[in-house]
Protein backbone atom coordinates (compact mmCIF):
# COMPACT_ATOMS: atom_id res chain seq x y z
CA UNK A 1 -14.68 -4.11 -13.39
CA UNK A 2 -11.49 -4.31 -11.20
CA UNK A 3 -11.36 -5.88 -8.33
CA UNK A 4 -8.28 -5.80 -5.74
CA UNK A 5 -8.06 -8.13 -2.81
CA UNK A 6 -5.74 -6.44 0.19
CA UNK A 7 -4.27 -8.49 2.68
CA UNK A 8 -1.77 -8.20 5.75
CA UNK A 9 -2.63 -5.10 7.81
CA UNK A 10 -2.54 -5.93 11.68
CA UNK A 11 -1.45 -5.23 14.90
CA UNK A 12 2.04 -4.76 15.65
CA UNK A 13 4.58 -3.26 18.53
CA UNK A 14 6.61 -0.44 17.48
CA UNK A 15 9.78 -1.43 15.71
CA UNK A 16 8.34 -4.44 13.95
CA UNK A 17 7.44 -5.15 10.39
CA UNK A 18 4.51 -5.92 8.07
CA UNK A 19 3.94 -6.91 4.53
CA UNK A 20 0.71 -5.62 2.96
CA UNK A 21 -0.04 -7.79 -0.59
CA UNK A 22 -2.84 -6.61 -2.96
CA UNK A 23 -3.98 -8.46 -6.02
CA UNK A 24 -5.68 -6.98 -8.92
CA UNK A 25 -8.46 -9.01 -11.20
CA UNK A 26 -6.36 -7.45 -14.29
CA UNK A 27 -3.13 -6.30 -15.10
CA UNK A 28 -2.98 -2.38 -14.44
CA UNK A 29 -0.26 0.20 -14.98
CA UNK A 30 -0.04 1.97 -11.90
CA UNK A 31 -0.83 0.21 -8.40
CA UNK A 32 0.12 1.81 -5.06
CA UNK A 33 -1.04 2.19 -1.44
CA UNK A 34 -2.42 4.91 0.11
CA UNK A 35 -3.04 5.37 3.66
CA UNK A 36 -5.88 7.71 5.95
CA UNK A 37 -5.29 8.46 9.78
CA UNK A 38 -7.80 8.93 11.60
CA UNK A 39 -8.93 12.71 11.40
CA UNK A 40 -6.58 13.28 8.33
CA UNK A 41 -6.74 13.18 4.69
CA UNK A 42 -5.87 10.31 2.74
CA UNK A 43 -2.29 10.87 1.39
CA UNK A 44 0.15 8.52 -0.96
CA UNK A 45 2.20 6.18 0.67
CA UNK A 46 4.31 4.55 -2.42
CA UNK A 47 2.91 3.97 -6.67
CA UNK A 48 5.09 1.45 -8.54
CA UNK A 49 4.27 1.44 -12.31
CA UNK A 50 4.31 -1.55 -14.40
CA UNK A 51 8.30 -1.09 -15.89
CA UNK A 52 9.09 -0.77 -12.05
CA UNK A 53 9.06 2.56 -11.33
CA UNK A 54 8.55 4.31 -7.66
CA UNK A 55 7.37 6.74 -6.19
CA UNK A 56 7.47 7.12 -2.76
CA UNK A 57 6.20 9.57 0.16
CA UNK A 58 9.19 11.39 1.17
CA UNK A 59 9.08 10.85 4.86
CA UNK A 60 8.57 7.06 4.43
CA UNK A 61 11.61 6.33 1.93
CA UNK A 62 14.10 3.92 3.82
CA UNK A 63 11.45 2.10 5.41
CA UNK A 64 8.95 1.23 2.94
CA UNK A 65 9.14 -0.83 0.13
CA UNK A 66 6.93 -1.04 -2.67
CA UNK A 67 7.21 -3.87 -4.94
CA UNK A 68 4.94 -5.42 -7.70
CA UNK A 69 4.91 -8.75 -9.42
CA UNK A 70 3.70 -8.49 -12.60
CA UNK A 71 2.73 -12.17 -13.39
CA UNK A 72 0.34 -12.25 -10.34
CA UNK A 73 -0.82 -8.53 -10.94
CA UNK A 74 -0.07 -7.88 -7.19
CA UNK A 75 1.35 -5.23 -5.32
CA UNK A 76 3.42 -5.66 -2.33
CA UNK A 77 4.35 -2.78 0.58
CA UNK A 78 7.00 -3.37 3.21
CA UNK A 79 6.94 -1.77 5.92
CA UNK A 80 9.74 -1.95 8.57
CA UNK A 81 11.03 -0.05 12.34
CA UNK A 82 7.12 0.98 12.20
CA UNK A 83 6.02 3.67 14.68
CA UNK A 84 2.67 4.16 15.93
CA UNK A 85 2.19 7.37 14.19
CA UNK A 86 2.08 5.04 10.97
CA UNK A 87 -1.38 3.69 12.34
CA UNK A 88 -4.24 4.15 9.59
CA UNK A 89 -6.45 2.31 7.10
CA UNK A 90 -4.19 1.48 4.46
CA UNK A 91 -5.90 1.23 1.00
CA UNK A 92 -4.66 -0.50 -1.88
CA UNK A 93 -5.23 1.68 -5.52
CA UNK A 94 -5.16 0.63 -9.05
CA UNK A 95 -5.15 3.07 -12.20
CA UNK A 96 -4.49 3.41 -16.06
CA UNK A 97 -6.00 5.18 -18.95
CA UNK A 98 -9.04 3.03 -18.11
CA UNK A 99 -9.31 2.74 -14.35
CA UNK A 100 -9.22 3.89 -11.50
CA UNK A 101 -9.80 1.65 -8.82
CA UNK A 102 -9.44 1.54 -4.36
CA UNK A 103 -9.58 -1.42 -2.12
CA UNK A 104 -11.88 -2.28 1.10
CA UNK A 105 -8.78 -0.85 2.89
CA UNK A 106 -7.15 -2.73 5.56
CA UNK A 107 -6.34 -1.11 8.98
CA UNK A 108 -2.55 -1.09 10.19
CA UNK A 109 -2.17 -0.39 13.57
CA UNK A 110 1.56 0.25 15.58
CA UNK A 111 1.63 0.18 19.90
CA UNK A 112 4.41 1.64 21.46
C-alpha cells in the first residue's frame, strides 16, 4: 500500500508564497496535486511524471511550480503572488499502472 505524507499548506496574506512537499512510501510514475474549494469539484492543479514531465492547470501556469525529486520519491508545488481565490484543501495524488493513490489533504488558505 502507498502511503504519501503532505506537508506545508497554511495561512498566508495575498501576494505571498508557499511550498507544499509530499512524499510517497514508493517510487510512482505520476505524482501531482490537486486542489477542492469549498462548494466546488476537485480539479488538477499540476502532474509531473517521473522523466519530468508537466502538466499544469492552465490558469495557474506562471505561478505554480511543480517539481519532483526522484531519489526521495517526493513531490514539490510552488506556489507564488497567491490570491485568496486559491484557498482550498490541497491534496497530494500518486498513480501508475498499479496505483492510484490521494493524501489526507492539507488546507491552503490566502487573506486579502
Amino acid at each position: 500500500q502507498v502511503q504519501l505524507v503532505e506537508s506545508g499548506g497554511g495561512l498566508v496574506q495575498a501576494g505571498g508564497s508557499l511550498r507544499l512537499s509530499c512524499a510517497a512510501s514508493i517510487s510512482i510514475a505520476t505524482m501531482g496535486w490537486y486542489r477542492q474549494a469549498p462548494g466546488k469539484q476537485r480539479e488538477l492543479v499540476a502532474s509531473i511524471t517521473r522523466s519530468g514531465s508537466t502538466n499544469y492547470a492552465d490558469s495557474l501556469k506562471g505561478r505554480f511550480t511543480i517539481s519532483r525529486d526522484n531519489a526521495k520519491n517526493t513531490v514539490y508545488l510552488q506556489m507564488n503572488s497567491l490570491k485568496p481565490e486559491d484557498t482550498a484543501v490541497y491534496y497530494c495524488n500518486a498513480k501508475d499502472y498499479r496505483y492510484d493513490v490521494w493524501g489526507q489533504g492539507t488546507q491552503v488558505t490566502v487573506s486579502s
